[in-house]
PDB file of N, CA and C in Angstrom:
ATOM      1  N   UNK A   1    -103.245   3.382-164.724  1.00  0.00           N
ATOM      2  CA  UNK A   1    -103.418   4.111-165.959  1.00  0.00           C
ATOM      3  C   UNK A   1    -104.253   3.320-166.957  1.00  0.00           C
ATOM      4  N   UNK A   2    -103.618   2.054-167.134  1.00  0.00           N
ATOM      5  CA  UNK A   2    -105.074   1.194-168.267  1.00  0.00           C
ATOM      6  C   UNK A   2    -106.210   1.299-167.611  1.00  0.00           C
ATOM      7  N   UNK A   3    -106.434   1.181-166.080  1.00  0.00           N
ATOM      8  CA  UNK A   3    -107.951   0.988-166.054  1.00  0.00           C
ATOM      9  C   UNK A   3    -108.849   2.317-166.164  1.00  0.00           C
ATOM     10  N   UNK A   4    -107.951   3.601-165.927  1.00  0.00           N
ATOM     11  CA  UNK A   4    -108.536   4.811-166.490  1.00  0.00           C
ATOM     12  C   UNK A   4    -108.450   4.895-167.706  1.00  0.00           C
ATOM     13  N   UNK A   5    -108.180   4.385-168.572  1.00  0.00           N
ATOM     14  CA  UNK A   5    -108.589   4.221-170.237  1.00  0.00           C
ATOM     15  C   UNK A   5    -109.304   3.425-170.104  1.00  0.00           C
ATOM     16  N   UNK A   6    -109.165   2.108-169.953  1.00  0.00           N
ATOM     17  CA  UNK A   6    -110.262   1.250-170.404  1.00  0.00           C
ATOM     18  C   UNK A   6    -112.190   2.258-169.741  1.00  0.00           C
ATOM     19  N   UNK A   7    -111.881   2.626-168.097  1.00  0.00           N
ATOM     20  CA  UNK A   7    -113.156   3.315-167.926  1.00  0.00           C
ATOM     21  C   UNK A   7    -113.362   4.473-168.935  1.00  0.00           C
ATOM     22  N   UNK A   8    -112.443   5.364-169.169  1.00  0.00           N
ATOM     23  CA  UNK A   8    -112.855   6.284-170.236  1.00  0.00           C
ATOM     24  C   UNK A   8    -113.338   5.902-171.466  1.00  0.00           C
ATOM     25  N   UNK A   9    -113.231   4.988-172.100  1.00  0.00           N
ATOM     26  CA  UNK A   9    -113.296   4.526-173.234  1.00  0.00           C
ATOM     27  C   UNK A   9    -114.691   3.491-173.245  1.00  0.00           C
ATOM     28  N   UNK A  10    -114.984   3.105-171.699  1.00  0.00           N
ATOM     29  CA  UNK A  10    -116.346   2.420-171.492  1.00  0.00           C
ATOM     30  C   UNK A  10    -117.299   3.793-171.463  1.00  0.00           C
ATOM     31  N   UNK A  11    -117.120   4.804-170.854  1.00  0.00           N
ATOM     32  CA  UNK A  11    -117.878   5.714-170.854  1.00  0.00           C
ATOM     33  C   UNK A  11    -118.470   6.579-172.357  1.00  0.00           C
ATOM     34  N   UNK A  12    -117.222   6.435-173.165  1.00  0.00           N
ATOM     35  CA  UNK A  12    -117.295   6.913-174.256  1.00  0.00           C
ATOM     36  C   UNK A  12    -118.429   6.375-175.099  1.00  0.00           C
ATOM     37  N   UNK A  13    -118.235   4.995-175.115  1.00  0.00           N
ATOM     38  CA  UNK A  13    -119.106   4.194-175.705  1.00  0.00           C
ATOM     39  C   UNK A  13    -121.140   3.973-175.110  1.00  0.00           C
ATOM     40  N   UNK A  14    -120.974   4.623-173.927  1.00  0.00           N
ATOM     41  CA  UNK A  14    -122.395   4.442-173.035  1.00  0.00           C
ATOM     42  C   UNK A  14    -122.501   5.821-173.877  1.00  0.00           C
ATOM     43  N   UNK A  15    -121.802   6.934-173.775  1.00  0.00           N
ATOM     44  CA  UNK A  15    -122.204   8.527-174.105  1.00  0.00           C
ATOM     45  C   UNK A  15    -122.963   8.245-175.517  1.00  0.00           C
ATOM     46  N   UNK A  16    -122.399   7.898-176.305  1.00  0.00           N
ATOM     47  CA  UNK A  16    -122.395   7.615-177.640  1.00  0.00           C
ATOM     48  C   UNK A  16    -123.811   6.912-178.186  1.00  0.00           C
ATOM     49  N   UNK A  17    -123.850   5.965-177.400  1.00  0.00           N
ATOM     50  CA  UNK A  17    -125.190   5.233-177.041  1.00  0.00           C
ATOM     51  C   UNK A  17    -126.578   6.388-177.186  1.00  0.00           C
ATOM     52  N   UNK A  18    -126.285   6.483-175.327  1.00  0.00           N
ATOM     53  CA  UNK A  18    -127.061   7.373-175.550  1.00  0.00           C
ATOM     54  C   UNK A  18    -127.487   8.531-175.508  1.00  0.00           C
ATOM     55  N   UNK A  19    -126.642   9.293-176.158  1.00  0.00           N
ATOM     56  CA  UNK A  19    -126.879  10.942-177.083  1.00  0.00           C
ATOM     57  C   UNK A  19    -128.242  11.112-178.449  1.00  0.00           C
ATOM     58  N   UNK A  20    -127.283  10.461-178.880  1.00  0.00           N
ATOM     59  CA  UNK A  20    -128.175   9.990-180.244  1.00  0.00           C
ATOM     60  C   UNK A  20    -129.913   9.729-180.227  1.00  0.00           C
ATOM     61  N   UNK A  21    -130.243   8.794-179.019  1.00  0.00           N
ATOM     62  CA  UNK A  21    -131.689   8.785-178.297  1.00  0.00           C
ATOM     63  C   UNK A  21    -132.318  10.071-177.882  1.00  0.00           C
ATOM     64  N   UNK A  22    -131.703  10.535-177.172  1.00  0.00           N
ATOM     65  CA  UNK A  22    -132.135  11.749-176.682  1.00  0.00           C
ATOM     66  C   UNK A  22    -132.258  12.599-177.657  1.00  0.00           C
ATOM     67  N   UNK A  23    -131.712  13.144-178.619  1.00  0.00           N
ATOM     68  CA  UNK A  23    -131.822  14.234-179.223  1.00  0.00           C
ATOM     69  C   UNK A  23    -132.716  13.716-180.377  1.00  0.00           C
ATOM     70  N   UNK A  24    -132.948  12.356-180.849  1.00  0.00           N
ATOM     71  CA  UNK A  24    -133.984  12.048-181.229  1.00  0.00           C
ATOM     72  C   UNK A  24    -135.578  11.897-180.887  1.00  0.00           C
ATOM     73  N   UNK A  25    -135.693  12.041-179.294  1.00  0.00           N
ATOM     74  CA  UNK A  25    -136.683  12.181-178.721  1.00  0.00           C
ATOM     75  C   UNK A  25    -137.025  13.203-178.224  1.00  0.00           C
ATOM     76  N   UNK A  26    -136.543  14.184-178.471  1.00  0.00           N
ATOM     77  CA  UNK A  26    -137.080  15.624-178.164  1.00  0.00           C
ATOM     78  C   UNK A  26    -136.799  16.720-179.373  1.00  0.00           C
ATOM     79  N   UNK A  27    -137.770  17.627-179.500  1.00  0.00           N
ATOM     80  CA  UNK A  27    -138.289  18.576-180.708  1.00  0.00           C
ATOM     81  C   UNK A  27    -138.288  17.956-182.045  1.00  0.00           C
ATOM     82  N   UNK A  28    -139.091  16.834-182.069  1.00  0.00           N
ATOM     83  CA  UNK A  28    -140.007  16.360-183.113  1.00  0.00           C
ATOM     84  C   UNK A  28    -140.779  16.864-183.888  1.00  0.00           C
ATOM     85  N   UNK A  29    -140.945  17.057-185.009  1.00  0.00           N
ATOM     86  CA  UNK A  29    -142.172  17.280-185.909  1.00  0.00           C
ATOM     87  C   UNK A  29    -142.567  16.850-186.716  1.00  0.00           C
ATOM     88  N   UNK A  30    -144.066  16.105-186.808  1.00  0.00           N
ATOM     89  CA  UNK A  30    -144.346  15.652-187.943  1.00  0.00           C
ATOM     90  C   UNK A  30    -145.608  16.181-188.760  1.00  0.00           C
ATOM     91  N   UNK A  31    -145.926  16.072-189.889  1.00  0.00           N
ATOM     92  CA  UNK A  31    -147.132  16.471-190.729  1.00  0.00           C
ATOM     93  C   UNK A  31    -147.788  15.574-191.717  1.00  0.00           C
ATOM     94  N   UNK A  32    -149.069  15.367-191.601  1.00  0.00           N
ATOM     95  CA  UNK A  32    -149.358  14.681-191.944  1.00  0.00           C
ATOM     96  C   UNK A  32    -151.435  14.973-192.023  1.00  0.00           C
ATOM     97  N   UNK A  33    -152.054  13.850-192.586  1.00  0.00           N
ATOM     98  CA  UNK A  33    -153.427  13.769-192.288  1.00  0.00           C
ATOM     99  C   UNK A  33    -154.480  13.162-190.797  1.00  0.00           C
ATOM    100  N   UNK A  34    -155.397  13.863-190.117  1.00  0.00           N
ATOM    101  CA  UNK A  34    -155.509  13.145-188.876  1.00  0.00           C
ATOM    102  C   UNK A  34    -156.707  11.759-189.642  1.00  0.00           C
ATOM    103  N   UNK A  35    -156.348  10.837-188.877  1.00  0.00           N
ATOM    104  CA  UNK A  35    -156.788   9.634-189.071  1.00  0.00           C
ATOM    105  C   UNK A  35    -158.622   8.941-188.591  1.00  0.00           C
ATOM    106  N   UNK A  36    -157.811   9.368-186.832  1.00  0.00           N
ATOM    107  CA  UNK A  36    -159.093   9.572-185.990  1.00  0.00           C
ATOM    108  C   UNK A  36    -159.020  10.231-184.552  1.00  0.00           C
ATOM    109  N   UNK A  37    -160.152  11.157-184.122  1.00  0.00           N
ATOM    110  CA  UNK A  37    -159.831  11.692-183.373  1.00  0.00           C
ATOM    111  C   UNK A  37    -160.507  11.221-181.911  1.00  0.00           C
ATOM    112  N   UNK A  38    -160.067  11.385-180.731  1.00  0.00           N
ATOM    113  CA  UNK A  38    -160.706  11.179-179.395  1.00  0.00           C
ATOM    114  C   UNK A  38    -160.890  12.377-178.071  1.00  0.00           C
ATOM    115  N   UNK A  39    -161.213  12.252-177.212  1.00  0.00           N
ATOM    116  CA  UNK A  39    -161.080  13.516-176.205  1.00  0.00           C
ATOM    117  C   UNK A  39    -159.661  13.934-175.881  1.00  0.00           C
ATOM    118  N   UNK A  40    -158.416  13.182-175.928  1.00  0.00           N
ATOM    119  CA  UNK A  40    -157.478  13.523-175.595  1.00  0.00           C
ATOM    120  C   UNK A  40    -156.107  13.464-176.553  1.00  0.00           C
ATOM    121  N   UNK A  41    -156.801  12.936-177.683  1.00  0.00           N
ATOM    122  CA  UNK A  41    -155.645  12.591-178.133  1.00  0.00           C
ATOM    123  C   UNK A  41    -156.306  12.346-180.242  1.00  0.00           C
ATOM    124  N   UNK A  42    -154.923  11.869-180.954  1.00  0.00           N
ATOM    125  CA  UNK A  42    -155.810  11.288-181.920  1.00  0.00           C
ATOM    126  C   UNK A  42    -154.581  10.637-182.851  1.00  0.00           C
ATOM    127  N   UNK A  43    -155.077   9.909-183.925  1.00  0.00           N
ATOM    128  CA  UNK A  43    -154.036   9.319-184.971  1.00  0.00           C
ATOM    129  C   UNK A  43    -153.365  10.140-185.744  1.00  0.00           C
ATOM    130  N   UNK A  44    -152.131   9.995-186.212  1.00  0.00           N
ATOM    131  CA  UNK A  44    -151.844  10.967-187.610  1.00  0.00           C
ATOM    132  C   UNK A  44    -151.265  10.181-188.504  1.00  0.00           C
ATOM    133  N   UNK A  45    -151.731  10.091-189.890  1.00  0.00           N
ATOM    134  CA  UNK A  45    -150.893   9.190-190.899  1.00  0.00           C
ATOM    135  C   UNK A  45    -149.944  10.405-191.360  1.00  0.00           C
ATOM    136  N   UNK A  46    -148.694  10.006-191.533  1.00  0.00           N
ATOM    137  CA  UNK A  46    -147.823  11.285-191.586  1.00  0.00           C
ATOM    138  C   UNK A  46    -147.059  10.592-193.342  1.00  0.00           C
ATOM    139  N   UNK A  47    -147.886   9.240-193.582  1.00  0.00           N
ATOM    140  CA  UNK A  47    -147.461   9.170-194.839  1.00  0.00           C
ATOM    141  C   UNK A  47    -146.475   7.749-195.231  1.00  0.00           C
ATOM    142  N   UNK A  48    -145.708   7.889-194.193  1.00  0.00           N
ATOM    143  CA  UNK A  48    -144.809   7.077-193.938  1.00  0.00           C
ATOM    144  C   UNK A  48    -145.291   5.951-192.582  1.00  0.00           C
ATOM    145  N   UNK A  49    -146.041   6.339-191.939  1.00  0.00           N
ATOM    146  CA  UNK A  49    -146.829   5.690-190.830  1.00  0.00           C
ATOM    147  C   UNK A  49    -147.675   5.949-190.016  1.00  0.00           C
ATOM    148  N   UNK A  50    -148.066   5.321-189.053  1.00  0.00           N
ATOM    149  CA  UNK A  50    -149.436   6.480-188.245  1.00  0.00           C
ATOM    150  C   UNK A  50    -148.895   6.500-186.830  1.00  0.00           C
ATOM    151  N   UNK A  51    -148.966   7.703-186.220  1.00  0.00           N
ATOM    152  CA  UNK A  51    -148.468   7.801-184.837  1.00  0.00           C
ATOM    153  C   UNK A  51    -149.470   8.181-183.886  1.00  0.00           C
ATOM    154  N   UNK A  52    -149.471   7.744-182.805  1.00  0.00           N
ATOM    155  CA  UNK A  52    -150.519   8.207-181.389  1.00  0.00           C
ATOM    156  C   UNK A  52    -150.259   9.464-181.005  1.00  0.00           C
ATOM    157  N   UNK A  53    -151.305  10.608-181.350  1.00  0.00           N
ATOM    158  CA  UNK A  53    -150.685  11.734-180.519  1.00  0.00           C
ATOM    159  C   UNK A  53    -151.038  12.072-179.617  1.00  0.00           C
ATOM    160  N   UNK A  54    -150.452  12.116-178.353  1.00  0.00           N
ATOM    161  CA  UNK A  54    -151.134  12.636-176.386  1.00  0.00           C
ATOM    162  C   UNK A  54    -151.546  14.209-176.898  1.00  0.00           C
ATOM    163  N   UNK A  55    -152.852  14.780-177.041  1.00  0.00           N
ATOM    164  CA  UNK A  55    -152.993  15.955-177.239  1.00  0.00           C
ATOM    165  C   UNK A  55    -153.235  16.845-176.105  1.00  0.00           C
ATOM    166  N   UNK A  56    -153.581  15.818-174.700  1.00  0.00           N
ATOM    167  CA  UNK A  56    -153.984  16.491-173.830  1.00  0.00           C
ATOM    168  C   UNK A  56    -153.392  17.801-173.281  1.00  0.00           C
ATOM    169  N   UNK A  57    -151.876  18.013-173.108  1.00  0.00           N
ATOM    170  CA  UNK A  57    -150.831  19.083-172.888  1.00  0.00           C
ATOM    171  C   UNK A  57    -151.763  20.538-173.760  1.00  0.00           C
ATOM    172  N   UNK A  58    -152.255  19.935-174.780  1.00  0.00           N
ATOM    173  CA  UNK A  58    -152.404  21.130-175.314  1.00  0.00           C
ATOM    174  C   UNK A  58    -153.697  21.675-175.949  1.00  0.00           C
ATOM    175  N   UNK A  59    -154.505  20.507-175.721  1.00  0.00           N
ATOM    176  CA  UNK A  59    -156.210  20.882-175.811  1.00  0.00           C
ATOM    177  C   UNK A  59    -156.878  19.971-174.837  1.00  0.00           C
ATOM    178  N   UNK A  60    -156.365  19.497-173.492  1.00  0.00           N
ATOM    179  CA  UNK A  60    -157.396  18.761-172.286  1.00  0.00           C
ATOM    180  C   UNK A  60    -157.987  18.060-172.901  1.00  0.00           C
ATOM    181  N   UNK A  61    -159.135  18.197-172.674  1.00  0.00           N
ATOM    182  CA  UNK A  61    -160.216  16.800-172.897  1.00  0.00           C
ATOM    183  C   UNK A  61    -161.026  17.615-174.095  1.00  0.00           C
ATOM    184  N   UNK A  62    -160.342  18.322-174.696  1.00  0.00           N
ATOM    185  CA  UNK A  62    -161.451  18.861-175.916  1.00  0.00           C
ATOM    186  C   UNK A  62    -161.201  18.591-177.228  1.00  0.00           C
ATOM    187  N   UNK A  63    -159.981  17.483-177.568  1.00  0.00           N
ATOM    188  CA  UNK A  63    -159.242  17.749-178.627  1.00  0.00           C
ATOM    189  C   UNK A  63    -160.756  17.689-179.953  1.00  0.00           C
ATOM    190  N   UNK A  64    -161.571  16.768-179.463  1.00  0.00           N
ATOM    191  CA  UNK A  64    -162.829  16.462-180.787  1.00  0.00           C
ATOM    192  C   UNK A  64    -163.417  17.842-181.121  1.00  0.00           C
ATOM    193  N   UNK A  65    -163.637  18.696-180.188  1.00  0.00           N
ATOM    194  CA  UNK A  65    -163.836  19.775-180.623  1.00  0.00           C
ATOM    195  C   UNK A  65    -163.272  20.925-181.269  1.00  0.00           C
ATOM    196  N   UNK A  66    -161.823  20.344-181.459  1.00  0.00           N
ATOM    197  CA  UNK A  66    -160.791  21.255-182.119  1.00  0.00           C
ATOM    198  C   UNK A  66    -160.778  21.173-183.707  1.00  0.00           C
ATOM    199  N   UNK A  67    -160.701  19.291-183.333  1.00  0.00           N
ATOM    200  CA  UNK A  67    -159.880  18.473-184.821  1.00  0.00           C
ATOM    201  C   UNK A  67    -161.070  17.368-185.262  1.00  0.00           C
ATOM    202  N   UNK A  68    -160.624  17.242-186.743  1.00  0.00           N
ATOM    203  CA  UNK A  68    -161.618  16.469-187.117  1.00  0.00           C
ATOM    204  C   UNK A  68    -160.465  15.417-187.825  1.00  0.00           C
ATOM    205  N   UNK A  69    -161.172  14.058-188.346  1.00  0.00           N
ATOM    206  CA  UNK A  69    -160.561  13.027-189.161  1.00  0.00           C
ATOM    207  C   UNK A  69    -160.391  13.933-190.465  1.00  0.00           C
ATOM    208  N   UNK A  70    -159.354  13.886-191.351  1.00  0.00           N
ATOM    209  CA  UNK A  70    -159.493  14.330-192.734  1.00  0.00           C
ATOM    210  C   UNK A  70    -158.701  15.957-192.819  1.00  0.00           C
ATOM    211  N   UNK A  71    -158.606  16.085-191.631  1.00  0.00           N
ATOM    212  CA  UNK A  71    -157.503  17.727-191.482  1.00  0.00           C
ATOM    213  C   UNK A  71    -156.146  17.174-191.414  1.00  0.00           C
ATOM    214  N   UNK A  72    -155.276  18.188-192.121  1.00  0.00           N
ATOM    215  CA  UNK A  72    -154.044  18.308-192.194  1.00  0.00           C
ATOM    216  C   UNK A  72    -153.351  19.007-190.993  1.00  0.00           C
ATOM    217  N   UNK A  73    -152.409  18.609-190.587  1.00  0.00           N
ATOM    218  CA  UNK A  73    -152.254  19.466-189.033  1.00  0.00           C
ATOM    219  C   UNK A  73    -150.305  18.705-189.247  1.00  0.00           C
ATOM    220  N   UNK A  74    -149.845  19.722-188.674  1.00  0.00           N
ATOM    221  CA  UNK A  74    -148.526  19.701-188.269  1.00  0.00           C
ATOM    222  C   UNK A  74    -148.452  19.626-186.520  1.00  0.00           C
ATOM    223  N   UNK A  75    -147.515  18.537-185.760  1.00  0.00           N
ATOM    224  CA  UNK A  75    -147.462  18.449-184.704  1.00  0.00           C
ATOM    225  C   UNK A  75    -146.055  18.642-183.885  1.00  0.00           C
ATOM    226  N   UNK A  76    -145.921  19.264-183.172  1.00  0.00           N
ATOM    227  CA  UNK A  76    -144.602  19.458-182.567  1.00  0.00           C
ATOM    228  C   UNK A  76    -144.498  19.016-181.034  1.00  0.00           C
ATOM    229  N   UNK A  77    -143.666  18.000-180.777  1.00  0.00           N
ATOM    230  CA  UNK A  77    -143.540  17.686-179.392  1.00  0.00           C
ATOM    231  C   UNK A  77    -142.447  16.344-179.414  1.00  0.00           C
ATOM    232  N   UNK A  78    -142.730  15.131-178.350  1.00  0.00           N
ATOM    233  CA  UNK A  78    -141.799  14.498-178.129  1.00  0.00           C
ATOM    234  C   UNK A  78    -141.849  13.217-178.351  1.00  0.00           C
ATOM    235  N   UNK A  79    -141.286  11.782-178.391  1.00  0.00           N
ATOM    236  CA  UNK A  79    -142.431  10.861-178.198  1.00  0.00           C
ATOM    237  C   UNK A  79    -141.986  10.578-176.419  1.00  0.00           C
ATOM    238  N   UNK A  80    -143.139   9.417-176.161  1.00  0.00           N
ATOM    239  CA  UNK A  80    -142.665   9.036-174.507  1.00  0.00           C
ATOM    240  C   UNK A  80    -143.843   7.992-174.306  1.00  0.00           C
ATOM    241  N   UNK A  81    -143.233   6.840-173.709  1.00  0.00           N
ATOM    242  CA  UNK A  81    -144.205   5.769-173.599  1.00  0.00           C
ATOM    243  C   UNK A  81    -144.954   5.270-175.054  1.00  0.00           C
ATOM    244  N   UNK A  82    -144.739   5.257-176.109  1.00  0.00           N
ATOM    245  CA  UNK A  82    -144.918   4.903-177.722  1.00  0.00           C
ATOM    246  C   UNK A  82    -146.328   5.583-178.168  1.00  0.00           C
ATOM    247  N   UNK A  83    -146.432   6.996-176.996  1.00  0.00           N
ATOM    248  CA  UNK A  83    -147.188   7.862-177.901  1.00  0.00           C
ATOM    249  C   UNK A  83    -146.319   9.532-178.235  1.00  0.00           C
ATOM    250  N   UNK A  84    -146.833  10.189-178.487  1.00  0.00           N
ATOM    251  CA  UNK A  84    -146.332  11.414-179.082  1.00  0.00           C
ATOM    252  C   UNK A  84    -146.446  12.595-178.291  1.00  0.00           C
ATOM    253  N   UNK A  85    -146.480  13.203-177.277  1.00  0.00           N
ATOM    254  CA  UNK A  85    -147.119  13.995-176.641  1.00  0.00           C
ATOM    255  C   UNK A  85    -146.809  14.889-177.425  1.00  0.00           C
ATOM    256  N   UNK A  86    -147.848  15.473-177.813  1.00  0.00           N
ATOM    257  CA  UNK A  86    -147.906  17.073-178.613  1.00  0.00           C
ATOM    258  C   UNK A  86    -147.936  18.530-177.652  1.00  0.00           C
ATOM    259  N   UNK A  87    -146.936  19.118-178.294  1.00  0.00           N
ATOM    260  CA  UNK A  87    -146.184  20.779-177.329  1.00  0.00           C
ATOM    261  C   UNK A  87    -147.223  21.801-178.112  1.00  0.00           C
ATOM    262  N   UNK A  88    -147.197  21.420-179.014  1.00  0.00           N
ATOM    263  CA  UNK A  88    -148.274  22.404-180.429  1.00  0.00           C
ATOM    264  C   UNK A  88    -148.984  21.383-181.368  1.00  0.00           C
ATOM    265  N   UNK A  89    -149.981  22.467-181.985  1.00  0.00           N
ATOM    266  CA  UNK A  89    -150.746  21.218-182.941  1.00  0.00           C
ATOM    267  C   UNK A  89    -151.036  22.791-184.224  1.00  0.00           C
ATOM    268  N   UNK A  90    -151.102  22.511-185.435  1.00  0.00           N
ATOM    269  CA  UNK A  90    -150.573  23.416-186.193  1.00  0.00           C
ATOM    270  C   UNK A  90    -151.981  23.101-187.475  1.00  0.00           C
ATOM    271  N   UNK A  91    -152.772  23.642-187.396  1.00  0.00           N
ATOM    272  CA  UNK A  91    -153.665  23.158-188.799  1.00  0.00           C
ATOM    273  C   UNK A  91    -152.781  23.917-190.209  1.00  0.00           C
ATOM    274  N   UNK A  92    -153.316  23.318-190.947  1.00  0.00           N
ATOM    275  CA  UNK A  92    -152.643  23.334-192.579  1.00  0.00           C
ATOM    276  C   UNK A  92    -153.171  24.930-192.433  1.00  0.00           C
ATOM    277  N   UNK A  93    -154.114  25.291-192.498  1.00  0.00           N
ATOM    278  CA  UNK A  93    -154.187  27.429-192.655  1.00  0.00           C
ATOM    279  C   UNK A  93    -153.116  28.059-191.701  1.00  0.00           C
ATOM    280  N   UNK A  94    -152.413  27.611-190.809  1.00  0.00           N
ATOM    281  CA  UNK A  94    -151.458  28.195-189.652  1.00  0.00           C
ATOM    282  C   UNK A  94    -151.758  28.725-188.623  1.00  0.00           C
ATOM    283  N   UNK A  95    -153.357  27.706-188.477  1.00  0.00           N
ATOM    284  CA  UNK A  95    -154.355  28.381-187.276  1.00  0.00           C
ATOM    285  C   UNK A  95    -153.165  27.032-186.129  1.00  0.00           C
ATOM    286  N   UNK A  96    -152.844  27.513-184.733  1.00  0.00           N
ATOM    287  CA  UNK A  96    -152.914  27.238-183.805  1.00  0.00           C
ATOM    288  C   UNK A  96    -154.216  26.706-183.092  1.00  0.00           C
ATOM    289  N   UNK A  97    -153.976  25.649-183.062  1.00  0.00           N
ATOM    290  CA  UNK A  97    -155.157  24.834-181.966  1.00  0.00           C
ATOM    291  C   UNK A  97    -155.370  24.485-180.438  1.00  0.00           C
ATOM    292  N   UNK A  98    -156.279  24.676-180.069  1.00  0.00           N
ATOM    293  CA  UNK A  98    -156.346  25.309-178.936  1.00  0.00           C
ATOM    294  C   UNK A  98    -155.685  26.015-177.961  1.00  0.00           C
ATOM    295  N   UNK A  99    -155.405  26.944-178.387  1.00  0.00           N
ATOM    296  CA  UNK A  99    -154.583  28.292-177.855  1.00  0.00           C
ATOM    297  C   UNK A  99    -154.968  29.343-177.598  1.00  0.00           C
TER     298      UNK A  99
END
């Protein structure tokens, strides 16, 4: 009987751990100004800091032709590997980008 408490109570503490991660790493959004942009991807200063966003999911290799440095854009997705992969990309008029 203690060592099925003590395991329940180890488990409790791993759950606890990590819940909190997870639901912090999935359905993200941030808004902010783009910084700089590349074929797949680009910066966002969101104000508070600047994040890498993977744009490829959602504009391939065209993102330069979407987005420019100096646009306001709202981003929705996850982070993974200490970039951002973006699910949506949202310009300040409520135009959808490349969609």
């Amino acid at each position: 009987m203690k060592l099925l408490l003590t395991g329940s109570a180890l488990l409790s503490v791993v759950a606890v751990g990590v819940v909190p991660f997870c639901v912090q790493a999935q359905g993200n959004s941030f808004s902010g100004n783009i910084e700089r942009v590349w074929e797949d991807g680009f910066r966002l200063n969101t104000g508070d800091r600047s994040i890498v966003v993977d744009s490829w999911d959602v504009c391939g290799d065209n993102t330069v032709k979407h987005l420019s440095a100096g646009e306001k854009v709202t981003v929705n997705g996850e982070f993974e590997g200490g970039e951002f992969d973006a699910f949506s990309i949202i310009k300040a008029s409520g135009e959808s980008v490349c969609s």
